[in-house]
C-alpha atoms as a PDB file:
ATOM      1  CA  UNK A   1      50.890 144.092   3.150  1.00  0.00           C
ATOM      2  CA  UNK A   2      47.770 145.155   4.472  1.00  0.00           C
ATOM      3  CA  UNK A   3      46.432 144.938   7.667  1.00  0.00           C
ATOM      4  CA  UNK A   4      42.696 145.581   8.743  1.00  0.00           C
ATOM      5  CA  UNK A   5      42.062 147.708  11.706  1.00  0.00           C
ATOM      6  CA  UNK A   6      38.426 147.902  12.122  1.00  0.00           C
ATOM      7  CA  UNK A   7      37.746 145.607  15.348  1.00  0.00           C
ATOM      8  CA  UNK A   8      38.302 146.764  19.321  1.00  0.00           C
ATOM      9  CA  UNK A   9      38.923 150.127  19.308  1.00  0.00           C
ATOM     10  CA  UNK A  10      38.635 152.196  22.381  1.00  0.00           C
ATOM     11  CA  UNK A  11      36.255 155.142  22.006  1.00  0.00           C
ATOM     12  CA  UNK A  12      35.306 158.239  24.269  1.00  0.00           C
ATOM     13  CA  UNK A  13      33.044 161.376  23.882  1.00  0.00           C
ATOM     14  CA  UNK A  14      35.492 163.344  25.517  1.00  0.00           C
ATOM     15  CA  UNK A  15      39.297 163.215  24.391  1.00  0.00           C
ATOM     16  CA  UNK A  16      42.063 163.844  27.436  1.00  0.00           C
ATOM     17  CA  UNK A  17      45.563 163.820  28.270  1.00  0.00           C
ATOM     18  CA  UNK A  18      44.793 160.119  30.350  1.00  0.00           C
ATOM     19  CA  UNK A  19      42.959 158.786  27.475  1.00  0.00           C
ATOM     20  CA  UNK A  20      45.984 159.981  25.209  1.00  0.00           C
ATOM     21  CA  UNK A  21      48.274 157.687  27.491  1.00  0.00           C
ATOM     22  CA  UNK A  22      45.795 155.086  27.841  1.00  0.00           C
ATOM     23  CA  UNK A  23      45.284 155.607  31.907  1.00  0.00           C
ATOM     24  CA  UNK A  24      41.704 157.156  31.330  1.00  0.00           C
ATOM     25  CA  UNK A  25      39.631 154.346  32.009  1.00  0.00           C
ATOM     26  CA  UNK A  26      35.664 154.439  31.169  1.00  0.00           C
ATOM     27  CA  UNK A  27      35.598 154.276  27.198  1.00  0.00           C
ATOM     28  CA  UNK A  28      33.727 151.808  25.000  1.00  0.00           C
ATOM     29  CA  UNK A  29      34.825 148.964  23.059  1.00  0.00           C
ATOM     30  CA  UNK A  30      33.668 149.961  19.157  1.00  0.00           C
ATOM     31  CA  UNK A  31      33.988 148.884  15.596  1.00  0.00           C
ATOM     32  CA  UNK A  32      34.687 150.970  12.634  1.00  0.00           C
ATOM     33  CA  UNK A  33      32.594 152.364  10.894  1.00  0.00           C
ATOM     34  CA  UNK A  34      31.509 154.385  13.597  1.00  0.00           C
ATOM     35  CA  UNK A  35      29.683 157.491  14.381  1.00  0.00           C
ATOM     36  CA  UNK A  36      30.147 159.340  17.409  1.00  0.00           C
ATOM     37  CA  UNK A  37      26.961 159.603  18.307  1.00  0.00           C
ATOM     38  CA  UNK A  38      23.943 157.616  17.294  1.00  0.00           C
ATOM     39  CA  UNK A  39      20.940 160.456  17.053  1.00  0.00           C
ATOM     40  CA  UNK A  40      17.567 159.866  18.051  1.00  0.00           C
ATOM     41  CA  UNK A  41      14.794 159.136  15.794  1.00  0.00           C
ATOM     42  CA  UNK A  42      12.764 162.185  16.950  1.00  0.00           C
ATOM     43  CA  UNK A  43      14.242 165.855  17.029  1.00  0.00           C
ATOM     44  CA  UNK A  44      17.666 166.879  18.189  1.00  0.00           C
ATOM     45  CA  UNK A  45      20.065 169.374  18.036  1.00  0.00           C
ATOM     46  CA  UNK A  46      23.247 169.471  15.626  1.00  0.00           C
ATOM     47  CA  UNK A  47      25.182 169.843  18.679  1.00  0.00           C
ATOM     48  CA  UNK A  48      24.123 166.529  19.698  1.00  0.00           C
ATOM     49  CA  UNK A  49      27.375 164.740  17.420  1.00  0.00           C
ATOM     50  CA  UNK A  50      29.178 167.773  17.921  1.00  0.00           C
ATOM     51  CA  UNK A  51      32.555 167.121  20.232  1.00  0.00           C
ATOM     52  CA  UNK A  52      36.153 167.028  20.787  1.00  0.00           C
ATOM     53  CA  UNK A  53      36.422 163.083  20.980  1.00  0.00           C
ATOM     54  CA  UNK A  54      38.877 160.184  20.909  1.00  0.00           C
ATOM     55  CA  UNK A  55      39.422 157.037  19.316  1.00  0.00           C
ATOM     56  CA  UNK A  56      42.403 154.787  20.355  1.00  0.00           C
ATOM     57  CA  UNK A  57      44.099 150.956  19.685  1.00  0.00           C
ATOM     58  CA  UNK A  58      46.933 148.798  20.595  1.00  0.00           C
ATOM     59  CA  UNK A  59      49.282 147.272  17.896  1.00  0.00           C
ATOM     60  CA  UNK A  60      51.871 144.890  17.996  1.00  0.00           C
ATOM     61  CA  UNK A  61      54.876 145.529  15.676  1.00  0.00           C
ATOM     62  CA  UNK A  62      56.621 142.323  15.276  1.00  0.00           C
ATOM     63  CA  UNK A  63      60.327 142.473  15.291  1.00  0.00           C
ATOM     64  CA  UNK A  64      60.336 141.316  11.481  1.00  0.00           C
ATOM     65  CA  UNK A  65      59.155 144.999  10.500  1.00  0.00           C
ATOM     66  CA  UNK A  66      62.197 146.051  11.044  1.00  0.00           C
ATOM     67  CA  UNK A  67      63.354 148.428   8.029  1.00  0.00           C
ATOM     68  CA  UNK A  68      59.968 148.414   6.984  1.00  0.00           C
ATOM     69  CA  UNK A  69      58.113 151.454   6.223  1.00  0.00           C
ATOM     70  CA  UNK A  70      54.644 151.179   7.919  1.00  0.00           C
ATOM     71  CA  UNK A  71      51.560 154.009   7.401  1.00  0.00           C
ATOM     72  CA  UNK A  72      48.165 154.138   9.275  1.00  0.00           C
ATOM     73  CA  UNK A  73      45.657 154.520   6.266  1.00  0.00           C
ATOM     74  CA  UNK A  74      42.317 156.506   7.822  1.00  0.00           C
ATOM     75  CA  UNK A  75      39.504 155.802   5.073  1.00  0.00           C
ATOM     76  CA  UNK A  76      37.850 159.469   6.355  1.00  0.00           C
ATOM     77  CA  UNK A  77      37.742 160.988   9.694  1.00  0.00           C
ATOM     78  CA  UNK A  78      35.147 163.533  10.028  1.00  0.00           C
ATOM     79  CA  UNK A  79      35.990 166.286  10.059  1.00  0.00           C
ATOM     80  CA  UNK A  80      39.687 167.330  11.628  1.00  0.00           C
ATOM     81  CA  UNK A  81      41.634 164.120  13.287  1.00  0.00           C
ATOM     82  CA  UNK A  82      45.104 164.823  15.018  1.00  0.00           C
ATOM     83  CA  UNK A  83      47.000 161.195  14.616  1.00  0.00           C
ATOM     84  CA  UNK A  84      49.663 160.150  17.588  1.00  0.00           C
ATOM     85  CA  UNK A  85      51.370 157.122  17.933  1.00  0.00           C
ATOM     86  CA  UNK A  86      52.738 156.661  22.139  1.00  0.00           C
ATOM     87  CA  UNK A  87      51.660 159.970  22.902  1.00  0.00           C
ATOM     88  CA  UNK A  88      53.809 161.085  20.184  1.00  0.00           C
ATOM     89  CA  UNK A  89      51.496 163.701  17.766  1.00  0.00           C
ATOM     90  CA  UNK A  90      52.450 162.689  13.913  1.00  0.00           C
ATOM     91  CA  UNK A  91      50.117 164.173  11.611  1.00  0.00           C
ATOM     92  CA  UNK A  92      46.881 165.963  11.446  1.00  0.00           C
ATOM     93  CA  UNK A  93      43.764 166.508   8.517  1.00  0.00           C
ATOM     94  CA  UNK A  94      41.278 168.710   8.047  1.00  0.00           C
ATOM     95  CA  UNK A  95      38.616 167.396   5.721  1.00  0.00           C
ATOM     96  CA  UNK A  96      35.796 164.529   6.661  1.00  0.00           C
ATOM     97  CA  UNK A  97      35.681 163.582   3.333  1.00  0.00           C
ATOM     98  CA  UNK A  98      39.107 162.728   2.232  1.00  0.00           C
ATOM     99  CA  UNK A  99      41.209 159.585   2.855  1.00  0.00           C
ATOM    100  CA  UNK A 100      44.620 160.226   4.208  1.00  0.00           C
ATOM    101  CA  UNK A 101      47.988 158.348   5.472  1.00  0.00           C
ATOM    102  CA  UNK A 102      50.064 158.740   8.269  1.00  0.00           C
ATOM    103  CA  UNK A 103      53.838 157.418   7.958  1.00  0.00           C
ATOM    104  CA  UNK A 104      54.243 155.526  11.359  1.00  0.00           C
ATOM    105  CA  UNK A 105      57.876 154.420  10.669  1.00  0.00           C
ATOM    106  CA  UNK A 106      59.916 156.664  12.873  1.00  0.00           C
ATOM    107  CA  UNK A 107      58.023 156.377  15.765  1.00  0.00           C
ATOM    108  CA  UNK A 108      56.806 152.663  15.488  1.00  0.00           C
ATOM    109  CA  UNK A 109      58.713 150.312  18.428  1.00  0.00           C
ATOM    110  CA  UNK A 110      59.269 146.710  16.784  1.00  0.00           C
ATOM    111  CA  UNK A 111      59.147 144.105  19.329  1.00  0.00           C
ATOM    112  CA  UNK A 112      56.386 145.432  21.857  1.00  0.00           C
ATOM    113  CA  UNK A 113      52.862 146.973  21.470  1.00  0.00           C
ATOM    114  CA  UNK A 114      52.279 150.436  20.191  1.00  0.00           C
ATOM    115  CA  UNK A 115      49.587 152.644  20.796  1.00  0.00           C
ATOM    116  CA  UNK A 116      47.741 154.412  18.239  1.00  0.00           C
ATOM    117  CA  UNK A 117      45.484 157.589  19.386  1.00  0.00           C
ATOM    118  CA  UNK A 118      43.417 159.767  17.053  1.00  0.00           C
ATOM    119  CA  UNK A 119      41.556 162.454  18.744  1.00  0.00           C
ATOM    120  CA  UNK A 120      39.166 163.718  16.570  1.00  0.00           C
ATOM    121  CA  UNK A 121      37.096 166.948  16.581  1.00  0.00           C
ATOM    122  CA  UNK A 122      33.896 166.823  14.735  1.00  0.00           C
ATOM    123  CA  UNK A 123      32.610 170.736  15.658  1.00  0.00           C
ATOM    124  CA  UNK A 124      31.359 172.683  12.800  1.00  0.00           C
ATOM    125  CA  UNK A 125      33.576 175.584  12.331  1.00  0.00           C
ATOM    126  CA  UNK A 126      33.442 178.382   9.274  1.00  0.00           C
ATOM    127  CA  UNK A 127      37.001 178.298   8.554  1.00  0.00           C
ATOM    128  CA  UNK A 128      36.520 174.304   7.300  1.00  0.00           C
ATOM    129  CA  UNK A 129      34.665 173.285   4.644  1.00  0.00           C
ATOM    130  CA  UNK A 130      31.977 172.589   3.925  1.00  0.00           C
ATOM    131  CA  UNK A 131      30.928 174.373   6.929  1.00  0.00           C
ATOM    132  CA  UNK A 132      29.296 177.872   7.227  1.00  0.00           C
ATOM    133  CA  UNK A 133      25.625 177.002   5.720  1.00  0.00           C
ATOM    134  CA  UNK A 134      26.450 176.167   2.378  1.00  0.00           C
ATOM    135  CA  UNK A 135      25.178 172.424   3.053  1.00  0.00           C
ATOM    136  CA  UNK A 136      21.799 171.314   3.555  1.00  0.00           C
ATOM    137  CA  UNK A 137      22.675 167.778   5.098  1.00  0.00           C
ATOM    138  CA  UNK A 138      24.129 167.307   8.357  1.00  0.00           C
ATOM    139  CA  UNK A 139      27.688 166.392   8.745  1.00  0.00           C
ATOM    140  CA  UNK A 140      27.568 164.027  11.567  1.00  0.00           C
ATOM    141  CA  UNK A 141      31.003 162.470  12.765  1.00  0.00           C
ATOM    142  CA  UNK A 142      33.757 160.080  13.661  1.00  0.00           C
ATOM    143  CA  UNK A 143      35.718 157.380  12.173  1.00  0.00           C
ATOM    144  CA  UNK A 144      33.246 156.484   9.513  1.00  0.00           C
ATOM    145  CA  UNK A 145      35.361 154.650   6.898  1.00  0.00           C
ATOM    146  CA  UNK A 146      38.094 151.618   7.568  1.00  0.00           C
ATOM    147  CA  UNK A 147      40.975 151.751   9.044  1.00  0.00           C
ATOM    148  CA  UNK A 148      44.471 149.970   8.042  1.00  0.00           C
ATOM    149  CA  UNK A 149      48.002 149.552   8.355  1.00  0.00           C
ATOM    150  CA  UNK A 150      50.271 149.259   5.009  1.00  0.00           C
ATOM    151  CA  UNK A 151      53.747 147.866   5.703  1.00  0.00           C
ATOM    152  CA  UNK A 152      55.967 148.310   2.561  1.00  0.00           C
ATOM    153  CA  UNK A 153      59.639 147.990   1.562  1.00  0.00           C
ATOM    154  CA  UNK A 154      61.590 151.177   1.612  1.00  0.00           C
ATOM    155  CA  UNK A 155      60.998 151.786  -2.170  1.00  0.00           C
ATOM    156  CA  UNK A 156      57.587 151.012  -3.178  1.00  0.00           C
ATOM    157  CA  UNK A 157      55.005 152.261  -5.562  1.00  0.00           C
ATOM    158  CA  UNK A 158      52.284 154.488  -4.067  1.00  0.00           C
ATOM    159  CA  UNK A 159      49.808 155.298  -6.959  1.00  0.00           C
ATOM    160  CA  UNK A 160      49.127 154.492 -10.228  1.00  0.00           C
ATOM    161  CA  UNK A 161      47.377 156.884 -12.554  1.00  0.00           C
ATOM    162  CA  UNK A 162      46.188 155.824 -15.457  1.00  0.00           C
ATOM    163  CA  UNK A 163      44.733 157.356 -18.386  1.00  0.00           C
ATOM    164  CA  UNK A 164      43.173 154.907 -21.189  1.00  0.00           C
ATOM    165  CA  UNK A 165      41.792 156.684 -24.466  1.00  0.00           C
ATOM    166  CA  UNK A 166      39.191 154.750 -26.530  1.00  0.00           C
ATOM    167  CA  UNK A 167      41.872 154.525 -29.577  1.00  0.00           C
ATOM    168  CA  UNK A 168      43.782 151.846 -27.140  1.00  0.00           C
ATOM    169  CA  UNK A 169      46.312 154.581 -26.292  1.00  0.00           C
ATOM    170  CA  UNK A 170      47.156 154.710 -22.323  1.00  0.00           C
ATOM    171  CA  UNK A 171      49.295 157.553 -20.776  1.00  0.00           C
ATOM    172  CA  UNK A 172      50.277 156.147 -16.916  1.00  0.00           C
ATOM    173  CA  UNK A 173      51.802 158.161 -14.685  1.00  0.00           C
ATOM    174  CA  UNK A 174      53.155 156.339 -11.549  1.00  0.00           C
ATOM    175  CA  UNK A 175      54.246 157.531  -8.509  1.00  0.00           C
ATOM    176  CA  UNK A 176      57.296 155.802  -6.937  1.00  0.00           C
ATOM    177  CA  UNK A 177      57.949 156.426  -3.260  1.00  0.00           C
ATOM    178  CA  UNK A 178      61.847 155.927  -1.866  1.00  0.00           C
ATOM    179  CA  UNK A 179      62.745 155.682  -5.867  1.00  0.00           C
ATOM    180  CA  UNK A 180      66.310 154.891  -6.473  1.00  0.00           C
ATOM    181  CA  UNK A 181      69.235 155.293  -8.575  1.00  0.00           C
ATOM    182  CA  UNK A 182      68.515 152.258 -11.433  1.00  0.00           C
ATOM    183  CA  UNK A 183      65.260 151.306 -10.163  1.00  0.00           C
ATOM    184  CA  UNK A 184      62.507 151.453 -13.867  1.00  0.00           C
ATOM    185  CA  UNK A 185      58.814 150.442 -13.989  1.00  0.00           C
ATOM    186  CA  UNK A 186      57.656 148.414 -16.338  1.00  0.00           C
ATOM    187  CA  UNK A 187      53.153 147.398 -17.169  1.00  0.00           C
ATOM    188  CA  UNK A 188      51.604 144.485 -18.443  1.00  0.00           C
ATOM    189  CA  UNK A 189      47.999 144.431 -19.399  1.00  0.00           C
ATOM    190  CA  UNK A 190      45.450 141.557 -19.238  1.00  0.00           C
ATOM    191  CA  UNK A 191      42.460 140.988 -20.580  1.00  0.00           C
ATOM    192  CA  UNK A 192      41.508 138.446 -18.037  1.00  0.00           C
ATOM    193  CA  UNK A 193      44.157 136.153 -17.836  1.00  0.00           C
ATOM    194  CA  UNK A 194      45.509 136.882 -21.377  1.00  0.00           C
ATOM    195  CA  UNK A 195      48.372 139.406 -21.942  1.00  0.00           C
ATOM    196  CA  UNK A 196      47.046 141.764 -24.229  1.00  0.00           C
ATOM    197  CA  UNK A 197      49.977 144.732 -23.878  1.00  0.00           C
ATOM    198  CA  UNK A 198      53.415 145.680 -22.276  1.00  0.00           C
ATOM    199  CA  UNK A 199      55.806 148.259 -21.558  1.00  0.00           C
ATOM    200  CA  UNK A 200      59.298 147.303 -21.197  1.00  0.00           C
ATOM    201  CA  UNK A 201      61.056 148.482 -17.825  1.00  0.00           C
ATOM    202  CA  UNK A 202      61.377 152.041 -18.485  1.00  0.00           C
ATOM    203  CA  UNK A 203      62.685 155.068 -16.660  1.00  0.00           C
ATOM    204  CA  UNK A 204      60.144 157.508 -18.870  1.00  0.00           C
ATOM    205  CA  UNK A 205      56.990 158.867 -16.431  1.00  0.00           C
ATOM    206  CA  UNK A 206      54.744 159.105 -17.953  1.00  0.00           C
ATOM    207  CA  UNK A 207      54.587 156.080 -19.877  1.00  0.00           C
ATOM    208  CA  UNK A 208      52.924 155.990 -22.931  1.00  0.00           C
ATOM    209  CA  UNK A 209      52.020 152.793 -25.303  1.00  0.00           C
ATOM    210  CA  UNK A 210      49.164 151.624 -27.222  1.00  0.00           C
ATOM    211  CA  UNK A 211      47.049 148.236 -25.845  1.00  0.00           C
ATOM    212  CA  UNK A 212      46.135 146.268 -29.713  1.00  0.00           C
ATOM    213  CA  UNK A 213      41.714 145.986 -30.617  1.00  0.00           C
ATOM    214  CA  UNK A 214      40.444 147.147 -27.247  1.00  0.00           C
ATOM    215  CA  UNK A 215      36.894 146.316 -26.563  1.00  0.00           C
ATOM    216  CA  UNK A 216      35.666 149.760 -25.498  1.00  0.00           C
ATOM    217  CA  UNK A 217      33.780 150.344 -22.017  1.00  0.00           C
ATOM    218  CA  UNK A 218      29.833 151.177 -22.545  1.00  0.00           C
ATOM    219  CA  UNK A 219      27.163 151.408 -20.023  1.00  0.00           C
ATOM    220  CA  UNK A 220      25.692 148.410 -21.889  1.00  0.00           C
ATOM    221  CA  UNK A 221      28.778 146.309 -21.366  1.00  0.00           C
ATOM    222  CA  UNK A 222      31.546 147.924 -18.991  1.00  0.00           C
ATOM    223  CA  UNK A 223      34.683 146.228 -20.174  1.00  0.00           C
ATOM    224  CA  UNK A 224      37.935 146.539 -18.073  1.00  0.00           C
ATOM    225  CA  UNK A 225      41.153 145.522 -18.046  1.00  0.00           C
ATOM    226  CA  UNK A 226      43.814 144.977 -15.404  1.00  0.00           C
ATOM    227  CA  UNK A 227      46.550 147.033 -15.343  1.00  0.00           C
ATOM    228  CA  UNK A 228      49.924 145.818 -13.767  1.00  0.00           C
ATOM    229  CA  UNK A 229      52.834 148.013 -12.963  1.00  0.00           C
ATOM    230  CA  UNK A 230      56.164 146.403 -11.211  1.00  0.00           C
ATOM    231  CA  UNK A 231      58.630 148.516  -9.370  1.00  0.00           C
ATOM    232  CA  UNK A 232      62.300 146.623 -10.505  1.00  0.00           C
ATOM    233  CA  UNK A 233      65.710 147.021  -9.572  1.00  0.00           C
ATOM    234  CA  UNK A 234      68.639 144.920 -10.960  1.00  0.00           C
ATOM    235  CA  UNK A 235      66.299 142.518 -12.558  1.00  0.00           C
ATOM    236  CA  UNK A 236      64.323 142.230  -9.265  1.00  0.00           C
ATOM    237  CA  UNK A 237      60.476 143.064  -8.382  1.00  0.00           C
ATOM    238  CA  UNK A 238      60.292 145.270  -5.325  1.00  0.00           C
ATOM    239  CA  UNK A 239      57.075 145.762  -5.449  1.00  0.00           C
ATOM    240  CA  UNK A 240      53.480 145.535  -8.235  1.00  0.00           C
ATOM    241  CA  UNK A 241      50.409 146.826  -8.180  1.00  0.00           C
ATOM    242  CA  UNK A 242      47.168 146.326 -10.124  1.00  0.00           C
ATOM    243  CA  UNK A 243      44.899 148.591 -11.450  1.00  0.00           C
ATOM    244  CA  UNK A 244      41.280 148.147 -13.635  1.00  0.00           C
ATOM    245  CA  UNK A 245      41.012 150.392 -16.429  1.00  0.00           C
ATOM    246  CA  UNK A 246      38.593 150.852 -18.828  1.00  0.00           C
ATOM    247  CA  UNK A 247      38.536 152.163 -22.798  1.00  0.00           C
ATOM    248  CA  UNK A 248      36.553 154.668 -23.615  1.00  0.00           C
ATOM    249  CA  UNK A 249      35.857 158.233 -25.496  1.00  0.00           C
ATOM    250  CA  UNK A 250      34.195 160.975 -23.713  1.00  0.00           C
ATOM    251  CA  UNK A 251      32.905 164.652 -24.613  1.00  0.00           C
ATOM    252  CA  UNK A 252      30.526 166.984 -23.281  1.00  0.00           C
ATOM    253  CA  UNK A 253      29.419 169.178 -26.768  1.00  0.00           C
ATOM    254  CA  UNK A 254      27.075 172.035 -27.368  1.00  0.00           C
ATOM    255  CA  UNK A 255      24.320 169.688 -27.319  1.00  0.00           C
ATOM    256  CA  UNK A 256      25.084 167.494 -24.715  1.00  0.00           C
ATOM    257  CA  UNK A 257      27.300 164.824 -23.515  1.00  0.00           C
ATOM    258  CA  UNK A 258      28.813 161.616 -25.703  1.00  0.00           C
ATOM    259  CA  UNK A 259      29.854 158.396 -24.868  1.00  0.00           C
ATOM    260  CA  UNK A 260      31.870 156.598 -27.617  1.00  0.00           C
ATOM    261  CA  UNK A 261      30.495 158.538 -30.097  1.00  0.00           C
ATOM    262  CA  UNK A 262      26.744 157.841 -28.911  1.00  0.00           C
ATOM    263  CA  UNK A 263      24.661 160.626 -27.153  1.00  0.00           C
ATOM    264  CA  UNK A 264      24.323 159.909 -24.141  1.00  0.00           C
ATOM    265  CA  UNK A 265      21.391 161.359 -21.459  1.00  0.00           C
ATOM    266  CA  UNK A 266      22.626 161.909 -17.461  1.00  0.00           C
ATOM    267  CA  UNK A 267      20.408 162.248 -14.511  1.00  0.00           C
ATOM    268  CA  UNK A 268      20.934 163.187 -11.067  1.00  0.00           C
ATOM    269  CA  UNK A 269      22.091 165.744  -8.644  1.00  0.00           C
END
């Protein structure tokens, strides 16, 4: 289940010990995406969005989470965010670019509100990339992407990788968190609404099968397919997720690079 955290959050320019324990007082009610510092249209200095500053919400955790697993999913936090939960310091990632998730479960409190404190630093420093003038943009920062919470069972599946060939062959690797003694994953795969393709519940990973006359994906007409991978346990679904793939043969050659076959010309940076 996911739940959207992108509305009210409390922000300040200047992260403390009393804004960690929410008895600060002063910061501003935002909404993510945001930067954490809107620059002026004429000149300014880098050091303008450069700071040491904090970001922080109130949750409720309904008793019926109980036994859940819950994670705080950050969509990019530019550039290193330190991630507590009641004053309690969980995680911590260095890279604005990146997506990351922080497992909330052990120090979630079911029943009351919870709050969630990120206290991001968005300096330029040489021993982070990209920093140390090998960029000729300007980083900016803050919590620029969305925010969410996932709550999941204690076995779930937590990515699905799959790789489709133009043949019809697809290899899919999947990654099973909490995986269990006679838990198997089994994949459907629809064209549309049709089945087109399946792969009984296996314990095998990667999986391998072969989907029948695939229509192949082309610039021209981008054909996909939805790929559907169940987590099961004595004859039970714990848990499914859906991916869209796409057919297709790829090479770069000597003379350039081919799509399906076709030449194909690229442009850009």
């Amino acid at each position: 289940m996911r739940i959207d955290l992108n509305k009210n959050w409390s922000f300040t320019e200047k992260f403390t010990e009393p804004f960690l324990a929410g008895d600060s007082g002063g910061e501003t009610s935002v909404d993510l995406p945001h930067t954490c510092k809107q620059t002026p249209f004429d000149y300014f200095d880098e050091s303008i969005y450069q700071m040491v500053c904090g970001y922080a919400k109130t949750i409720e955790a309904p008793p019926e989470w109980e036994g859940k697993r819950v994670f705080l999913c950050i969509g990019a936090a530019a550039h290193f965010a330190e991630v507590f939960l009641n004053g309690k310091k969980l995680s911590e990632h260095r890279s604005g670019y990146t997506a990351f998730k922080t497992e909330l479960t052990g120090a979630l409190e079911t029943g009351r509100e919870n709050r969630i404190a990120i206290r991001l630093d968005t300096r330029e420093t040489l021993d982070q990339p990209p920093f140390g003038f090998v960029i000729d943009y300007m980083t900016y920062g803050g919590l620029y992407r969305e925010v969410w919470l996932d709550v999941r069972e204690q076995s779930f599946i937590e990515d699905v990788f799959a790789m489709p060939e133009g043949s019809g062959s697809i290899t899919i690797k999947t990654t099973v968190s909490g995986a269990e003694r006679g838990m198997c994953v089994r994949h459907y795969v629809f064209d549309g609404e049709t089945l087109v393709a399946e792969k009984e519940c296996g314990y095998t990973n990667p999986a391998e099968f072969t989907v029948p006359g695939v229509q192949k994906w082309d610039v021209a007409s981008p054909k996909l397919y939805t790929l559907k991978t169940e987590l099961v346990s004595g004859g039970r679904v714990l848990d499914s997720a859906e991916t869209r793939i796409g057919f297709r043969d790829v090479s770069f050659l000597a003379d350039g690079f081919y799509l399906n076959g076709r030449k194909l010309k690229l442009r850009g940076l």
